[in-house]
C-alpha atoms as a PDB file:
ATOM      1  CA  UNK A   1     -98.069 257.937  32.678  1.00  0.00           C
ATOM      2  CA  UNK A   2     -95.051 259.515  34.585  1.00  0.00           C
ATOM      3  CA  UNK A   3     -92.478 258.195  31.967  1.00  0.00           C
ATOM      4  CA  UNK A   4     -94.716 259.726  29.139  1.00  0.00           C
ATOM      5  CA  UNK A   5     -95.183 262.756  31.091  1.00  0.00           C
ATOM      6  CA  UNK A   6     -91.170 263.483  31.288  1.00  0.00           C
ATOM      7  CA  UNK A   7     -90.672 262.198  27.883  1.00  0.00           C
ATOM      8  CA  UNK A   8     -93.400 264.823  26.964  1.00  0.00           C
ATOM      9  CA  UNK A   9     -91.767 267.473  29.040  1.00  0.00           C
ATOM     10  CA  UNK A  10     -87.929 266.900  27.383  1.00  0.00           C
ATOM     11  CA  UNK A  11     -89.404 267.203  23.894  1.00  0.00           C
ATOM     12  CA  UNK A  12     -90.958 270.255  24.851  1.00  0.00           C
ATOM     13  CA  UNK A  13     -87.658 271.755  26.836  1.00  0.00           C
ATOM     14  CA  UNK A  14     -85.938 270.719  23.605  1.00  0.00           C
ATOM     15  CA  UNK A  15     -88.226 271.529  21.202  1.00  0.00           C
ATOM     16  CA  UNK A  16     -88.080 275.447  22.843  1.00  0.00           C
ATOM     17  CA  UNK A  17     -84.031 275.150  22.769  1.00  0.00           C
ATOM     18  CA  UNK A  18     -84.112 274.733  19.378  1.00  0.00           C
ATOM     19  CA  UNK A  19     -86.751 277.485  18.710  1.00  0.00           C
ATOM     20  CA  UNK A  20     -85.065 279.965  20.670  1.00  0.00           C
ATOM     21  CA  UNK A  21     -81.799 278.402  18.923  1.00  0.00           C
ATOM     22  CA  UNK A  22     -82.961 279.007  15.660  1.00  0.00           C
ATOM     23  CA  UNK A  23     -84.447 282.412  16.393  1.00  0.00           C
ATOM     24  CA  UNK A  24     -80.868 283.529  17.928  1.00  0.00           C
ATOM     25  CA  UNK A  25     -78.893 282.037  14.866  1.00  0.00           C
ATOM     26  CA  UNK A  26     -81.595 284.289  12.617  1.00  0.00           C
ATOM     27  CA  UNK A  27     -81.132 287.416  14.312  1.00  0.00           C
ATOM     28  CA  UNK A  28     -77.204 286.994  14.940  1.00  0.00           C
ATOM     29  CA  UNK A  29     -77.069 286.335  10.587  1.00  0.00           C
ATOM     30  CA  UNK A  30     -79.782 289.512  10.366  1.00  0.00           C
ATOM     31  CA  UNK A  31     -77.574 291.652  12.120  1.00  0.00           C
ATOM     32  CA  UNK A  32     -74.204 290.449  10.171  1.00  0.00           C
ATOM     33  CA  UNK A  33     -76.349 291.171   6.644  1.00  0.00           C
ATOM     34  CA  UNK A  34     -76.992 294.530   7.833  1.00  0.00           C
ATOM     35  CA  UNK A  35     -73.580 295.231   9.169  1.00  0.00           C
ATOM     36  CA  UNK A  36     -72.244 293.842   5.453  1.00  0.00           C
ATOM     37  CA  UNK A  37     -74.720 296.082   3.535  1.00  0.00           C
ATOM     38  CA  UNK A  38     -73.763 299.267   5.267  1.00  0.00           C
ATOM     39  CA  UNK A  39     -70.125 298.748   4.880  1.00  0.00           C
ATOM     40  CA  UNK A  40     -70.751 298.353   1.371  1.00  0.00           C
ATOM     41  CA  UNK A  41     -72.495 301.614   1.221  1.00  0.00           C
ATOM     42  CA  UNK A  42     -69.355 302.686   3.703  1.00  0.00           C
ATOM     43  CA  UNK A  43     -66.809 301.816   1.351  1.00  0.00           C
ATOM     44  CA  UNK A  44     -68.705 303.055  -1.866  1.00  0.00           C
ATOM     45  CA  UNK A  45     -69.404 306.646  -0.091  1.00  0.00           C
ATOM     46  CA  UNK A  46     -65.502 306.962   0.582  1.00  0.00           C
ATOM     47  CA  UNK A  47     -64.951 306.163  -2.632  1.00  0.00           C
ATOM     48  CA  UNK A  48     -66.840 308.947  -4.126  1.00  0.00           C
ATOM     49  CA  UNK A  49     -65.687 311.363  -1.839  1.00  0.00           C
ATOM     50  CA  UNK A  50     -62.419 310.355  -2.856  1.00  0.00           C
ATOM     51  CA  UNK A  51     -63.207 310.409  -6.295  1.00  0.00           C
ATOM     52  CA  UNK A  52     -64.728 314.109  -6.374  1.00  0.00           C
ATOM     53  CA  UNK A  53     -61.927 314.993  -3.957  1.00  0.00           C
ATOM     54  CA  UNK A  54     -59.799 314.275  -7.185  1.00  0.00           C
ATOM     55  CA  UNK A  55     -62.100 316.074  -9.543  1.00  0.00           C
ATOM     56  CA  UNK A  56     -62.007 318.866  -7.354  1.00  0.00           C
ATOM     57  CA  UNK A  57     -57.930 319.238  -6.972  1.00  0.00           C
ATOM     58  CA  UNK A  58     -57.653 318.874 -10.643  1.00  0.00           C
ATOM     59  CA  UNK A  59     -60.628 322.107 -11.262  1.00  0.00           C
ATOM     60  CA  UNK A  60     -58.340 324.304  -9.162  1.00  0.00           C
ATOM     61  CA  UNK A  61     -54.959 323.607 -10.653  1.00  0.00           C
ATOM     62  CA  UNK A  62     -56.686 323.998 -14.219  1.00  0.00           C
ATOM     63  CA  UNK A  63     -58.304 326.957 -12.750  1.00  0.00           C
ATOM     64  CA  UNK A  64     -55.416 328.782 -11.305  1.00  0.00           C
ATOM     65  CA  UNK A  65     -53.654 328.249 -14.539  1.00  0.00           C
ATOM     66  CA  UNK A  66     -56.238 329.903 -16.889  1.00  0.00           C
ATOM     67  CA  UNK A  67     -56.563 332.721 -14.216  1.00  0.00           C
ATOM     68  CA  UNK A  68     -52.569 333.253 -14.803  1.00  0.00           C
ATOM     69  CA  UNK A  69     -52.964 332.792 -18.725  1.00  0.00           C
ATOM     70  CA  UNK A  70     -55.459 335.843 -18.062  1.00  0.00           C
ATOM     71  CA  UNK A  71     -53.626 337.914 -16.171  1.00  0.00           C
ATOM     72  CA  UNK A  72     -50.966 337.664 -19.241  1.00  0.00           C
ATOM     73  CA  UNK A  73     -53.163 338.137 -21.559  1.00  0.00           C
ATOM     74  CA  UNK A  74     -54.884 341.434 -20.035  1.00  0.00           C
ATOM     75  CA  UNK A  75     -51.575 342.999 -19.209  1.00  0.00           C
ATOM     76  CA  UNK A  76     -50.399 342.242 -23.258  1.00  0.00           C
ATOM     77  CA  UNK A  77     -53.961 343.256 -24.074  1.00  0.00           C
ATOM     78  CA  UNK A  78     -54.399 340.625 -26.325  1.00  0.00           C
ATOM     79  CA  UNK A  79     -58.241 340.584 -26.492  1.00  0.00           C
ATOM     80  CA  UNK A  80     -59.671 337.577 -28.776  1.00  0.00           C
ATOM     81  CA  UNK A  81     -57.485 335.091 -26.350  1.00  0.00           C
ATOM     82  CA  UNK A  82     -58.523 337.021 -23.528  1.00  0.00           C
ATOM     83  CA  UNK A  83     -62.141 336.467 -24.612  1.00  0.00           C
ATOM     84  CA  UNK A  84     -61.916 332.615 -25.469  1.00  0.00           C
ATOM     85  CA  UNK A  85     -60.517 331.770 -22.186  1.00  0.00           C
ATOM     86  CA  UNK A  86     -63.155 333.836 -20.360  1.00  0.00           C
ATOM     87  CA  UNK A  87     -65.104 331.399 -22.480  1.00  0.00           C
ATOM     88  CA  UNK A  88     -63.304 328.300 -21.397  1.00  0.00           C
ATOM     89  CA  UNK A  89     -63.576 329.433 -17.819  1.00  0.00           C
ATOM     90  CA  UNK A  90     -67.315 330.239 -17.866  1.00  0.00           C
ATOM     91  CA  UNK A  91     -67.672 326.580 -19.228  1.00  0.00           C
ATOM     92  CA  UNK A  92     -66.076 325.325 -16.274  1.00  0.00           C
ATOM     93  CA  UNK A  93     -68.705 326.377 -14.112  1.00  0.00           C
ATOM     94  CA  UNK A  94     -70.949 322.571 -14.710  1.00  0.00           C
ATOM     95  CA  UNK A  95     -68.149 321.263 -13.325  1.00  0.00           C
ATOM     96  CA  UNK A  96     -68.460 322.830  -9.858  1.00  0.00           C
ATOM     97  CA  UNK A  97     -71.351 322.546 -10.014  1.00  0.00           C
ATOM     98  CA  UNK A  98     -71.135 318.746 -10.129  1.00  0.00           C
ATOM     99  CA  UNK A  99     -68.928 318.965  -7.168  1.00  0.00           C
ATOM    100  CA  UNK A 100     -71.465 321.139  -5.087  1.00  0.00           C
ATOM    101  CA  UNK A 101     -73.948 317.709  -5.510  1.00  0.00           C
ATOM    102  CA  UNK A 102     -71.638 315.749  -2.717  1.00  0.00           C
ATOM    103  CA  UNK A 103     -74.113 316.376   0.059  1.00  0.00           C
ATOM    104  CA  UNK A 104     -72.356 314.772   2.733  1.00  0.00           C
ATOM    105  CA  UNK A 105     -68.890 315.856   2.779  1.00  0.00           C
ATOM    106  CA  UNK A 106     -68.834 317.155   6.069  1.00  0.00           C
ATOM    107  CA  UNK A 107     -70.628 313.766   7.872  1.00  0.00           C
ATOM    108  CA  UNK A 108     -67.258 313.785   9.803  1.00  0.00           C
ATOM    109  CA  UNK A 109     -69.104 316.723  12.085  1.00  0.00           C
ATOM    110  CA  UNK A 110     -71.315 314.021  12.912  1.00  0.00           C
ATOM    111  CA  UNK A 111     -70.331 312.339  16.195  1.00  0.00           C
ATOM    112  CA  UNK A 112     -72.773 309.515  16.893  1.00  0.00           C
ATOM    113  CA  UNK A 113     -71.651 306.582  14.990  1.00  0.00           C
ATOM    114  CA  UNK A 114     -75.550 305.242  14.516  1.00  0.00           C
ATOM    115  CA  UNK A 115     -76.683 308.616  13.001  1.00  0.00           C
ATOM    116  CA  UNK A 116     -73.833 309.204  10.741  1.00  0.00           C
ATOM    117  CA  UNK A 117     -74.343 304.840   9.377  1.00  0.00           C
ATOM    118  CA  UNK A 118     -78.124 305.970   8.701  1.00  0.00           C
ATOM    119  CA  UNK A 119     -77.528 309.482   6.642  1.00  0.00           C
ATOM    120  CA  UNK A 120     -74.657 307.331   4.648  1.00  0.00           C
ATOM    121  CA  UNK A 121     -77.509 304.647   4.083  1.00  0.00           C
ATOM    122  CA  UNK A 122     -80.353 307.176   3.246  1.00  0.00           C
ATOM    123  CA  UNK A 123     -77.540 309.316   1.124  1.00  0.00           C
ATOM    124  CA  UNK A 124     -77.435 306.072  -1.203  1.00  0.00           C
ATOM    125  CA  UNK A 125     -80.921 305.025  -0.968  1.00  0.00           C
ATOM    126  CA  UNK A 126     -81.647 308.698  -2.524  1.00  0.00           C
ATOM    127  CA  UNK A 127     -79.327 308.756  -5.189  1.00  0.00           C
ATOM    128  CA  UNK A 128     -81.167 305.207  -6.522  1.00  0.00           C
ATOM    129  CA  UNK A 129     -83.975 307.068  -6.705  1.00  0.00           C
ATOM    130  CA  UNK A 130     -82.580 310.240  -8.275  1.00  0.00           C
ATOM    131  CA  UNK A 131     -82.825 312.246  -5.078  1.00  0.00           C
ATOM    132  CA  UNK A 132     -80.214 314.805  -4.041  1.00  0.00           C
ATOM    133  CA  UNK A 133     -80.234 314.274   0.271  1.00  0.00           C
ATOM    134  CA  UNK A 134     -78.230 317.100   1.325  1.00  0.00           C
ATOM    135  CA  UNK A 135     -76.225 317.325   4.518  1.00  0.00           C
ATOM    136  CA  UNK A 136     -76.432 320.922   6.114  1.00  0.00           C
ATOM    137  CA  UNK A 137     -74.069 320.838   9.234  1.00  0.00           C
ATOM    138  CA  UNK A 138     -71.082 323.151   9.326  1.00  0.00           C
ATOM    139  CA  UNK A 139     -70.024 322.397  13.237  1.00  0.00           C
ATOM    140  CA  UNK A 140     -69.490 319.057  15.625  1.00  0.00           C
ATOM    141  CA  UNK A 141     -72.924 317.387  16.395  1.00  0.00           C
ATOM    142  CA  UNK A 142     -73.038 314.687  19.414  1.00  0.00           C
ATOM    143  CA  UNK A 143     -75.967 313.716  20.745  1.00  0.00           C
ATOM    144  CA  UNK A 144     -75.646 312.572  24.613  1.00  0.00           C
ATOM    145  CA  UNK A 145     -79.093 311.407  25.095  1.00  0.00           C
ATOM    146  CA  UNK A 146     -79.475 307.870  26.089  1.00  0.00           C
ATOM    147  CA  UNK A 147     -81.964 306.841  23.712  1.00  0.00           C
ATOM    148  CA  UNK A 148     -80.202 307.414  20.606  1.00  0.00           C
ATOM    149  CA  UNK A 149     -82.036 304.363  19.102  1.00  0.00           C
ATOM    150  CA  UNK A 150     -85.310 306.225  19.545  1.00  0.00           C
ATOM    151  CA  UNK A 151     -83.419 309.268  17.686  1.00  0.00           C
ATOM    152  CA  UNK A 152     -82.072 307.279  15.051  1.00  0.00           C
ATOM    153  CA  UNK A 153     -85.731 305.724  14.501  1.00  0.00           C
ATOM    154  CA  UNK A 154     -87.276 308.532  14.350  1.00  0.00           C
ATOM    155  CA  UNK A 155     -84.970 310.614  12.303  1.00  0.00           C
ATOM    156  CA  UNK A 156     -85.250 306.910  10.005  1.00  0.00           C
ATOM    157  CA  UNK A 157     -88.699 307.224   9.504  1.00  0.00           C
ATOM    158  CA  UNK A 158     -88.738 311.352   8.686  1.00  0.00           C
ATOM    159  CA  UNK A 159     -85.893 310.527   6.566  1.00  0.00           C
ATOM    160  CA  UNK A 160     -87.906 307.820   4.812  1.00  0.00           C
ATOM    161  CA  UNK A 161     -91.122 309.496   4.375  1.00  0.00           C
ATOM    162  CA  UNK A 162     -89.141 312.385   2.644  1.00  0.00           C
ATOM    163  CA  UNK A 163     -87.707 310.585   0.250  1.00  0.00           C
ATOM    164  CA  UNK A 164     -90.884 308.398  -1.143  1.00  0.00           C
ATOM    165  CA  UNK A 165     -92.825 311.770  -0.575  1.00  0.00           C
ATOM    166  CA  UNK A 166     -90.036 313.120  -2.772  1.00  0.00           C
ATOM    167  CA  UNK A 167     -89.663 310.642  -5.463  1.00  0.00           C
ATOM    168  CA  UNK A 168     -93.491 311.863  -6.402  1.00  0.00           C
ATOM    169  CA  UNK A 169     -92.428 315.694  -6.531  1.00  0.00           C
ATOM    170  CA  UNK A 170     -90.558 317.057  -9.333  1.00  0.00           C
ATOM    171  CA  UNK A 171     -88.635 319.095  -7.152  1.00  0.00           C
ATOM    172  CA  UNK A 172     -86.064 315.952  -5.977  1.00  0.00           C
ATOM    173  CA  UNK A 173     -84.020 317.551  -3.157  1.00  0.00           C
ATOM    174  CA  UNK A 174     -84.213 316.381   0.627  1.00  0.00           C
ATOM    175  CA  UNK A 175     -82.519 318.752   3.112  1.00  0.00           C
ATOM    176  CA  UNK A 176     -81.138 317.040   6.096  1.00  0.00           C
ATOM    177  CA  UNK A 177     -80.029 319.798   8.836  1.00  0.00           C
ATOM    178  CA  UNK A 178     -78.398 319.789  12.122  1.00  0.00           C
ATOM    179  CA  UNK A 179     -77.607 322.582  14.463  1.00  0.00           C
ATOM    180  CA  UNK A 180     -76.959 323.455  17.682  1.00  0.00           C
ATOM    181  CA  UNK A 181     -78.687 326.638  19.528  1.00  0.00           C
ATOM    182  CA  UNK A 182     -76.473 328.110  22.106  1.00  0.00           C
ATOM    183  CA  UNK A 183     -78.852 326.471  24.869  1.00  0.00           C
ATOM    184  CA  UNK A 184     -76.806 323.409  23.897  1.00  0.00           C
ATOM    185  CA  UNK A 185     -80.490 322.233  22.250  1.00  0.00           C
ATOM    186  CA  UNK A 186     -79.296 320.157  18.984  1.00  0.00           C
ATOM    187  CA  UNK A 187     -82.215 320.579  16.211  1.00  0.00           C
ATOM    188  CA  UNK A 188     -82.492 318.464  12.714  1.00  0.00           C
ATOM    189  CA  UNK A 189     -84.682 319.838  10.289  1.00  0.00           C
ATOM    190  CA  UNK A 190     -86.032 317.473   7.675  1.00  0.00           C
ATOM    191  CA  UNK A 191     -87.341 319.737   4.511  1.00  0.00           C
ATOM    192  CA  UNK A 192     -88.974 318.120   1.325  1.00  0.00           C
ATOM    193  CA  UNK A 193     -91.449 319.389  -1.287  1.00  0.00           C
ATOM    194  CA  UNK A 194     -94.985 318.676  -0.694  1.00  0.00           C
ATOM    195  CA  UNK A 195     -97.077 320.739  -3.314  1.00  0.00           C
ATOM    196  CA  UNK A 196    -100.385 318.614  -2.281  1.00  0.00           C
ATOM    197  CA  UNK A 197    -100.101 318.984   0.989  1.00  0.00           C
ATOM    198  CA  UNK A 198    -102.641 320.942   2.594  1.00  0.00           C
ATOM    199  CA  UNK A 199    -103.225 319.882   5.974  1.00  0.00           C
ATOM    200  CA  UNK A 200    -100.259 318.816   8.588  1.00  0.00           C
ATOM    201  CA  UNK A 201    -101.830 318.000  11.306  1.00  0.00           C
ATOM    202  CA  UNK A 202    -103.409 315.105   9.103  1.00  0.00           C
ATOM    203  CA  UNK A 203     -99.845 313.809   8.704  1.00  0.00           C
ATOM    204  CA  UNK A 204     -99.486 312.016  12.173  1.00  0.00           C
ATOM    205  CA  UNK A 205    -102.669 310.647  12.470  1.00  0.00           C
ATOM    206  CA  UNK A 206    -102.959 306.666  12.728  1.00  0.00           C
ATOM    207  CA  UNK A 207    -103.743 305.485   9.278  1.00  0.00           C
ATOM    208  CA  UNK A 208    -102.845 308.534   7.375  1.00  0.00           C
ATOM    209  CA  UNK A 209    -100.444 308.106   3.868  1.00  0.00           C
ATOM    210  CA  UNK A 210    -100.230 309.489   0.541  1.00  0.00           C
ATOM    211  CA  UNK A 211     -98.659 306.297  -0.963  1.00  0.00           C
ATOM    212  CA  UNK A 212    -100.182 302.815  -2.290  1.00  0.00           C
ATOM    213  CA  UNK A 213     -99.781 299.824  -0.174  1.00  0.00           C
ATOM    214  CA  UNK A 214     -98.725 302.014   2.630  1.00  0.00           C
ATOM    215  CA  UNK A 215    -100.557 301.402   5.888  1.00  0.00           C
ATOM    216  CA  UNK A 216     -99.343 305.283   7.479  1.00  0.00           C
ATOM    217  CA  UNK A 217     -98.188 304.158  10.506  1.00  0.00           C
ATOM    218  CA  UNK A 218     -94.494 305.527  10.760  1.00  0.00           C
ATOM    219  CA  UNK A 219     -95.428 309.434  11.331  1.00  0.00           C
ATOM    220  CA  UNK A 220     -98.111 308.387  14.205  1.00  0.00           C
ATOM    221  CA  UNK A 221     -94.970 306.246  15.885  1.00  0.00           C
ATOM    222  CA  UNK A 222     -92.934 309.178  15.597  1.00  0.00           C
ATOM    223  CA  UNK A 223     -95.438 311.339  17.506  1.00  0.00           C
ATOM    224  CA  UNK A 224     -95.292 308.364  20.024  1.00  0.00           C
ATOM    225  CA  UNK A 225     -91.606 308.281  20.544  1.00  0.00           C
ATOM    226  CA  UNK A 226     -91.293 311.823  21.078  1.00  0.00           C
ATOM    227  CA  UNK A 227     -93.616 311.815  23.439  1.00  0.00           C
ATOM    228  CA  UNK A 228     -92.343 308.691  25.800  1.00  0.00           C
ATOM    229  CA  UNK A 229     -89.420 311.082  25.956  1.00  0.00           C
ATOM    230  CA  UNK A 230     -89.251 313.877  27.885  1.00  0.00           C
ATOM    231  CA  UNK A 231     -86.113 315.084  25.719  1.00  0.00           C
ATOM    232  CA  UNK A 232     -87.979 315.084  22.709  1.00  0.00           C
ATOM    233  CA  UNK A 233     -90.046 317.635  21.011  1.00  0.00           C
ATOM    234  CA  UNK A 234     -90.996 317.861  17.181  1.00  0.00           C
ATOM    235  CA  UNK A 235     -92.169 320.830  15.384  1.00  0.00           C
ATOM    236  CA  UNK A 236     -93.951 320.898  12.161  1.00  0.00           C
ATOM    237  CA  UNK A 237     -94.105 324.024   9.800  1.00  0.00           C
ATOM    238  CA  UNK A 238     -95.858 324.301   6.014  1.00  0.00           C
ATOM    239  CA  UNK A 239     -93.872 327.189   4.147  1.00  0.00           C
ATOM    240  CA  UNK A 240     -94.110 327.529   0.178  1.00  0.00           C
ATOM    241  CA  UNK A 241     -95.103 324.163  -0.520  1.00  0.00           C
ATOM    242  CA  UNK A 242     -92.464 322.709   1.569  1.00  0.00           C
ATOM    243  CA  UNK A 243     -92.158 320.475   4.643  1.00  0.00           C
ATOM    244  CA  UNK A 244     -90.139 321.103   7.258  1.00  0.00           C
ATOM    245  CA  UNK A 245     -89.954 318.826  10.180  1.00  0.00           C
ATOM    246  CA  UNK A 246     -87.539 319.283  13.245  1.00  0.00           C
ATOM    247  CA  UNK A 247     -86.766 317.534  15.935  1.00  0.00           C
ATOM    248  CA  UNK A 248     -85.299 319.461  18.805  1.00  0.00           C
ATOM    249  CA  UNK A 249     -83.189 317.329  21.332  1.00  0.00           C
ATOM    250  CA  UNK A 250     -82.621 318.649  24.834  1.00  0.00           C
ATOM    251  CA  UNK A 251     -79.465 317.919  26.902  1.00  0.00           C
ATOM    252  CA  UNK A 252     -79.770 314.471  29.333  1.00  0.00           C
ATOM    253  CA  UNK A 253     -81.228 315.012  32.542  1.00  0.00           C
END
């Protein structure tokens, strides 16, 4: 019996190596999938910014040289070429336009290396789906609190939910906003159009979702982080058919 009984106890030992073993090697080629996806989405964001960086150089020398043709031809008072390059310039204006649409120009304000990888990832996922996320932040954001995994879960699943709440809207615009008050409190404001939505305090209760084959969990966890930390806080506001959801982040303790 004793020889059967170590015999039975190696195969287990081994047989929990090679679980664990195989569970490690998973994980480890999980995380490397994950790190390869987002530098695709890395590389392919730079390259658009470069791109409409281009665009945009090109709009202003064309521009500054029909502003000078202009100027010539008010001071000669030439006014039929006056009028068709008035024309020409007013045509120009889709064009800025289309350069106004590059929402996250200014992620370099963004400081946390995890938070800046997710808006890049959620920037992309939107633009699949024919959603404009744009990036509101017009000073340096860095977020010292230690759980900035909790943050960048939670801001994840807001993120998320605004964008499939979105997709059913025709209104397709996602705001993303961060700012810090002068109490050194950082806020980001998620803001999406929600024309059925009556009721928010029905939003984080456990069950609750709008969408098929959606079990409405991720709005009930978010109520849960924030409230496991004492750093947290989340406000919710309803205003003209949009939702606005912040979460306010105090300084570490």
């Amino acid at each position: 019996m004793i020889p059967l009984l170590i015999i039975f106890i190696i195969f287990i030992v081994l047989t929990f190596i090679q679980v664990f073993s195989f569970i490690q090697a998973y994980s480890y080629r999980q995380e490397t999938e994950a790190k390869i996806v987002q530098n695709q989405q890395l590389q392919e964001y730079l390259q658009n910014t470069e791109q409409q960086y281009q665009e945009l150089r090109h709009f202003k020398h064309d521009y500054q040289n029909m502003l000078l043709a202009l100027e010539g031809f008010a001071k000669k008072g030439n006014q039929q070429q006056f009028k068709d390059y008035y024309h020409q310039l007013v045509q120009q204006r889709p064009q800025t336009e289309n350069l106004e649409e590059l929402t996250i120009s200014h992620i370099d304000y963004l400081k946390n290396e995890p938070l800046r990888g997710l808006i890049i990832q959620k920037f992309f996922a939107a633009k699949q789906d024919n959603i404009q996320l744009q990036l509101e932040i017009d000073q340096n954001i860095e977020i010292h609190n230690p759980d900035i995994l909790s943050i960048v879960r939670i801001l994840g699943i807001l993120l998320d939910n605004a964008l499939e709440q979105t997709a059913q809207e025709n209104e397709k615009v996602v705001t993303c906003a961060f700012n810090q008050t002068a109490d050194q409190i950082i806020e980001i404001t998620i803001a999406n159009p929600a024309t059925n939505l009556t009721n928010i305090d029905q939003l984080f209760a456990n069950g609750y979702t709008t969408k098929q084959d959606h079990h409405g969990f991720g709005l009930n966890n978010v109520q849960k982080m924030v409230k496991q930390n004492k750093n947290l806080f989340l406000e919710t506001e309803l205003l003209k058919q949009h939702l606005n959801i912040t979460l306010m982040i105090t300084g570490e303790e």
